[in-house]
C-alpha atoms as a PDB file:
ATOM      1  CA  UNK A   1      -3.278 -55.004 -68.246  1.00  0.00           C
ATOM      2  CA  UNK A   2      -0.396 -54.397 -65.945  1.00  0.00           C
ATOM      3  CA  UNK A   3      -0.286 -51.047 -64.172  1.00  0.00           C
ATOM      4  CA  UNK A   4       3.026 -48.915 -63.507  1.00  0.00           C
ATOM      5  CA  UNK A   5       4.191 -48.592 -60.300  1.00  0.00           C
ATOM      6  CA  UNK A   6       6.156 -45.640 -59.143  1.00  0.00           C
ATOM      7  CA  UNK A   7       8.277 -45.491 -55.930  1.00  0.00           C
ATOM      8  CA  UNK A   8       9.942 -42.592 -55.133  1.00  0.00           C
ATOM      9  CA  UNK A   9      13.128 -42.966 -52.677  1.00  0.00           C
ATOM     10  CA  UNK A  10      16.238 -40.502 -51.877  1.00  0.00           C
ATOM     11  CA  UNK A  11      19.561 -42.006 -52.271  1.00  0.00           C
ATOM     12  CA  UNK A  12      21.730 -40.151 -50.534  1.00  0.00           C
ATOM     13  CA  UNK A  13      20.452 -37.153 -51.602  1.00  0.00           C
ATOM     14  CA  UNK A  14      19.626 -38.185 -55.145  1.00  0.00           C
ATOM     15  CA  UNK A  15      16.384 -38.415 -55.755  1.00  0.00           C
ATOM     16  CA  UNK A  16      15.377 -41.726 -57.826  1.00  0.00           C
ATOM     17  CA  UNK A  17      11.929 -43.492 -59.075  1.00  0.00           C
ATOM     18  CA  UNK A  18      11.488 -47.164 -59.693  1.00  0.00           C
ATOM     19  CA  UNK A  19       9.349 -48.524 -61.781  1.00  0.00           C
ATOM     20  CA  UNK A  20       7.496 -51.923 -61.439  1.00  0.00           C
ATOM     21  CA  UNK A  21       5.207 -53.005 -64.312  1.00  0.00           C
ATOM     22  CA  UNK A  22       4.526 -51.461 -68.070  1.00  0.00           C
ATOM     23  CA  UNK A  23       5.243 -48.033 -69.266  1.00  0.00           C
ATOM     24  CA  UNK A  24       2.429 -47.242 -71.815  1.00  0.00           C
ATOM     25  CA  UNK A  25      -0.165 -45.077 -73.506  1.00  0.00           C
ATOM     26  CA  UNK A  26      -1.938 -45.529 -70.591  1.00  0.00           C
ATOM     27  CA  UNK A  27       0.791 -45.232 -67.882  1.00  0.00           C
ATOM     28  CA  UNK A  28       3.233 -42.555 -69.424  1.00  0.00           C
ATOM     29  CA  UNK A  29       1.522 -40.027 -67.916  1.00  0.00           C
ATOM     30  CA  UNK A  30       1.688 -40.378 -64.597  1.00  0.00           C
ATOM     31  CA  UNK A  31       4.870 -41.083 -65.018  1.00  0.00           C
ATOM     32  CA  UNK A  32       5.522 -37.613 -66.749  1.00  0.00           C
ATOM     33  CA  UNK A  33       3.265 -35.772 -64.148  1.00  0.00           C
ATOM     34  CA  UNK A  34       5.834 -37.342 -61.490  1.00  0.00           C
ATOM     35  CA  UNK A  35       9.446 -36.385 -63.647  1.00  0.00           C
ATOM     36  CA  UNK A  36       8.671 -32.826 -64.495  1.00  0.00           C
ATOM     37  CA  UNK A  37       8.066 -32.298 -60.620  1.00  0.00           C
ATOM     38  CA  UNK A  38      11.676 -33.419 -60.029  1.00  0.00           C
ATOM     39  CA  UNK A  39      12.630 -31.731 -62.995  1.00  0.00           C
ATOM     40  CA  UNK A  40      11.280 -28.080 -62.123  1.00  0.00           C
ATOM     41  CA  UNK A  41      13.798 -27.857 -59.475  1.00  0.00           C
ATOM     42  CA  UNK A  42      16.984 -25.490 -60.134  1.00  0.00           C
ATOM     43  CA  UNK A  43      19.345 -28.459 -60.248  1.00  0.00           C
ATOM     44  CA  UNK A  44      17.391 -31.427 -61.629  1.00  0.00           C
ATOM     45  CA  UNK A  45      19.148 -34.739 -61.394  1.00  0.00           C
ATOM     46  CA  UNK A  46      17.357 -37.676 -61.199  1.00  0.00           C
ATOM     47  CA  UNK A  47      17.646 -41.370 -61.186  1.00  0.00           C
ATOM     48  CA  UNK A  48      15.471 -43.536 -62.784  1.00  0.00           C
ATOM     49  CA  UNK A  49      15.636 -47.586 -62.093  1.00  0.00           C
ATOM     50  CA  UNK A  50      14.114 -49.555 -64.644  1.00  0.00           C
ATOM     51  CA  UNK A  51      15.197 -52.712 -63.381  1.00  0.00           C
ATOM     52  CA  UNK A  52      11.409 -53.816 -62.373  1.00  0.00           C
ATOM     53  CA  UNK A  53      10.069 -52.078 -65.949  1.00  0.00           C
ATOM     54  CA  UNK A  54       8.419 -55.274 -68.214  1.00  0.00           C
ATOM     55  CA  UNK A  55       7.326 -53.297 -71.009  1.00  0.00           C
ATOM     56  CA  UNK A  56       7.704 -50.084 -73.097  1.00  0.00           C
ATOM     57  CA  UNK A  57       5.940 -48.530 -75.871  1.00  0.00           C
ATOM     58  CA  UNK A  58       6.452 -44.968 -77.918  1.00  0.00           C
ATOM     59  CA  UNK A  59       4.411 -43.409 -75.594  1.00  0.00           C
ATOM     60  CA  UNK A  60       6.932 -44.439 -72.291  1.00  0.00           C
ATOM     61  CA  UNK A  61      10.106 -43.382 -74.830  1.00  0.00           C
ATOM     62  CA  UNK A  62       8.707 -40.555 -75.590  1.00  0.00           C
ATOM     63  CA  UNK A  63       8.145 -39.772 -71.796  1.00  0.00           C
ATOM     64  CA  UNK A  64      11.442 -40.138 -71.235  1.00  0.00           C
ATOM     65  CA  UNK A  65      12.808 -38.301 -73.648  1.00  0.00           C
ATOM     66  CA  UNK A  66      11.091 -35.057 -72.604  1.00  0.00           C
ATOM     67  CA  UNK A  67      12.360 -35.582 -69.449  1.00  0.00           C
ATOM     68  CA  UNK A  68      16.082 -35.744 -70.317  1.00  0.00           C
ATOM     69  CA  UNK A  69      15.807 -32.374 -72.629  1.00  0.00           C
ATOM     70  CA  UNK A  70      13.838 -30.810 -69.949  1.00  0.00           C
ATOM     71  CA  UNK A  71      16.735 -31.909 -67.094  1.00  0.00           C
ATOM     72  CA  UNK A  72      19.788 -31.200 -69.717  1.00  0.00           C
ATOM     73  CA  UNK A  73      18.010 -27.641 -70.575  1.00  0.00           C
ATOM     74  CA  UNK A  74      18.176 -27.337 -66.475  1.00  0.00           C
ATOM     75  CA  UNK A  75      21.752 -28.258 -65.787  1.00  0.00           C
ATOM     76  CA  UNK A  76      20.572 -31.613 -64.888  1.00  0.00           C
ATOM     77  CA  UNK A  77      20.883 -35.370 -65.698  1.00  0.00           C
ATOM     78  CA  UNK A  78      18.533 -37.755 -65.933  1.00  0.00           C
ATOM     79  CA  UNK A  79      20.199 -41.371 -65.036  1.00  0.00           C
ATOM     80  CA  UNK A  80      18.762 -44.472 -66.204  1.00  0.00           C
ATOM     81  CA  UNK A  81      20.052 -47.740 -65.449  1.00  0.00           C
ATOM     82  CA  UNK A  82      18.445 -51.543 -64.766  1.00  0.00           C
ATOM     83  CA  UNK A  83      17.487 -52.311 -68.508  1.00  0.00           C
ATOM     84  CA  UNK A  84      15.500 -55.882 -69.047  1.00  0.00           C
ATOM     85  CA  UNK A  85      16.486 -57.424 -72.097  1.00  0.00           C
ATOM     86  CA  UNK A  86      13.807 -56.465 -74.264  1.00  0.00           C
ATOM     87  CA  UNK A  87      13.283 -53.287 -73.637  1.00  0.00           C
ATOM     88  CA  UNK A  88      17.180 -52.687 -74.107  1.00  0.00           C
ATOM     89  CA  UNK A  89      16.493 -54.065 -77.648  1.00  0.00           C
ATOM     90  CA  UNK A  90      13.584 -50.863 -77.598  1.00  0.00           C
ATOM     91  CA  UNK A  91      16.693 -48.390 -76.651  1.00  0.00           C
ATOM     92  CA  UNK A  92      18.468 -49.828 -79.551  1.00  0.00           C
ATOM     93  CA  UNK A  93      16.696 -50.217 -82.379  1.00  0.00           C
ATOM     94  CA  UNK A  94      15.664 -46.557 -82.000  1.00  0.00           C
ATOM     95  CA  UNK A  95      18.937 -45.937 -81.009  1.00  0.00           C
ATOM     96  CA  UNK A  96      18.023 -43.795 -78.215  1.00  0.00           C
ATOM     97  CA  UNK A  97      21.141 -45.172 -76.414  1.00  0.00           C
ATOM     98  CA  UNK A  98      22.670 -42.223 -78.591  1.00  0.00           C
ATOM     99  CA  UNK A  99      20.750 -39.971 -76.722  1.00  0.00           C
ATOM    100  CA  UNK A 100      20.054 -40.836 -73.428  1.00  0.00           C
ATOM    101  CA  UNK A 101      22.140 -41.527 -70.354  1.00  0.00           C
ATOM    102  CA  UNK A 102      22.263 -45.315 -69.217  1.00  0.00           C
ATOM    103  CA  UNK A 103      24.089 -47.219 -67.351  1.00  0.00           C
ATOM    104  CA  UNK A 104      24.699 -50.794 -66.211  1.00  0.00           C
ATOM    105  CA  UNK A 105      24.410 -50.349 -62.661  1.00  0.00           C
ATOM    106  CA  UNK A 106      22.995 -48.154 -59.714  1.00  0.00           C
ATOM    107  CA  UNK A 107      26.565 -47.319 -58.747  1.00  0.00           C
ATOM    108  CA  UNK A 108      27.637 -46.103 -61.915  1.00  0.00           C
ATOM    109  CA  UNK A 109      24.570 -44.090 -62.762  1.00  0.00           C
ATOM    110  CA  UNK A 110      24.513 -42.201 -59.311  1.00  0.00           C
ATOM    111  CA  UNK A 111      28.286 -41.399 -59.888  1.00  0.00           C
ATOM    112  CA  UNK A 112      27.368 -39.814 -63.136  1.00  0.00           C
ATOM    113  CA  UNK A 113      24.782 -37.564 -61.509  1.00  0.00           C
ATOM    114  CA  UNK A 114      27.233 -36.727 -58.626  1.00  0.00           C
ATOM    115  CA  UNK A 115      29.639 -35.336 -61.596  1.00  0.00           C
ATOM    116  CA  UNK A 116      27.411 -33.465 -62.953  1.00  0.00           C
ATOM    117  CA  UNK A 117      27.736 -29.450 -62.614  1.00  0.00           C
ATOM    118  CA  UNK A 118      25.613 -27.650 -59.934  1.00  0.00           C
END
């Protein structure tokens, strides 16, 4: 069983977590411990690259989904960007892609968050 990774970095005062391995069952909640922290804050933007992310069940949508009401119902954004193949098929079959904000490059997701409303 792989095991997520989570590495928290500031980019230019964006805070962003990668993640490195499988985003399951098992995984999601550490994951969701580590989003709602950023999220609490009065302005909640966050970046999330999924560039290093091999797999995703329910579980690691689900996560994620919570964590872009939570950041919308705060003013905020939650920026994903760095989709593998197959787990861009995940995004559209459920058509999360609808829903969700992702983009095709670090660039373009950090400009979105700098747009956003303080």
């Amino acid at each position: 069983m792989l095991r997520l990774t989570l590495t928290e970095l500031n980019l230019d005062g964006t805070p962003s977590v990668a993640l490195v391995g499988e985003l399951n069952v098992n995984t999601a909640p550490d994951l969701r411990r580590r989003l709602m922290k950023h999220l609490d804050r009065n302005h909640p933007k966050l970046l999330l690259d999924l560039t290093e992310l091999s797999f995703m069940d329910t579980s690691g949508l689900a996560t994620l989904i919570e964590a872009h009401l939570k950041a919308e119902k705060n003013g905020g954004m939650l920026a994903l960007f760095g989709l593998a193949a197959r787990i861009a098929e995940v995004f559209a079959v459920t058509r999360v892609t609808e829903l969700l904000h992702v983009f095709d490059s670090e660039q373009e997701a950090l400009a979105a968050l700098r747009e956003t409303a303080e």
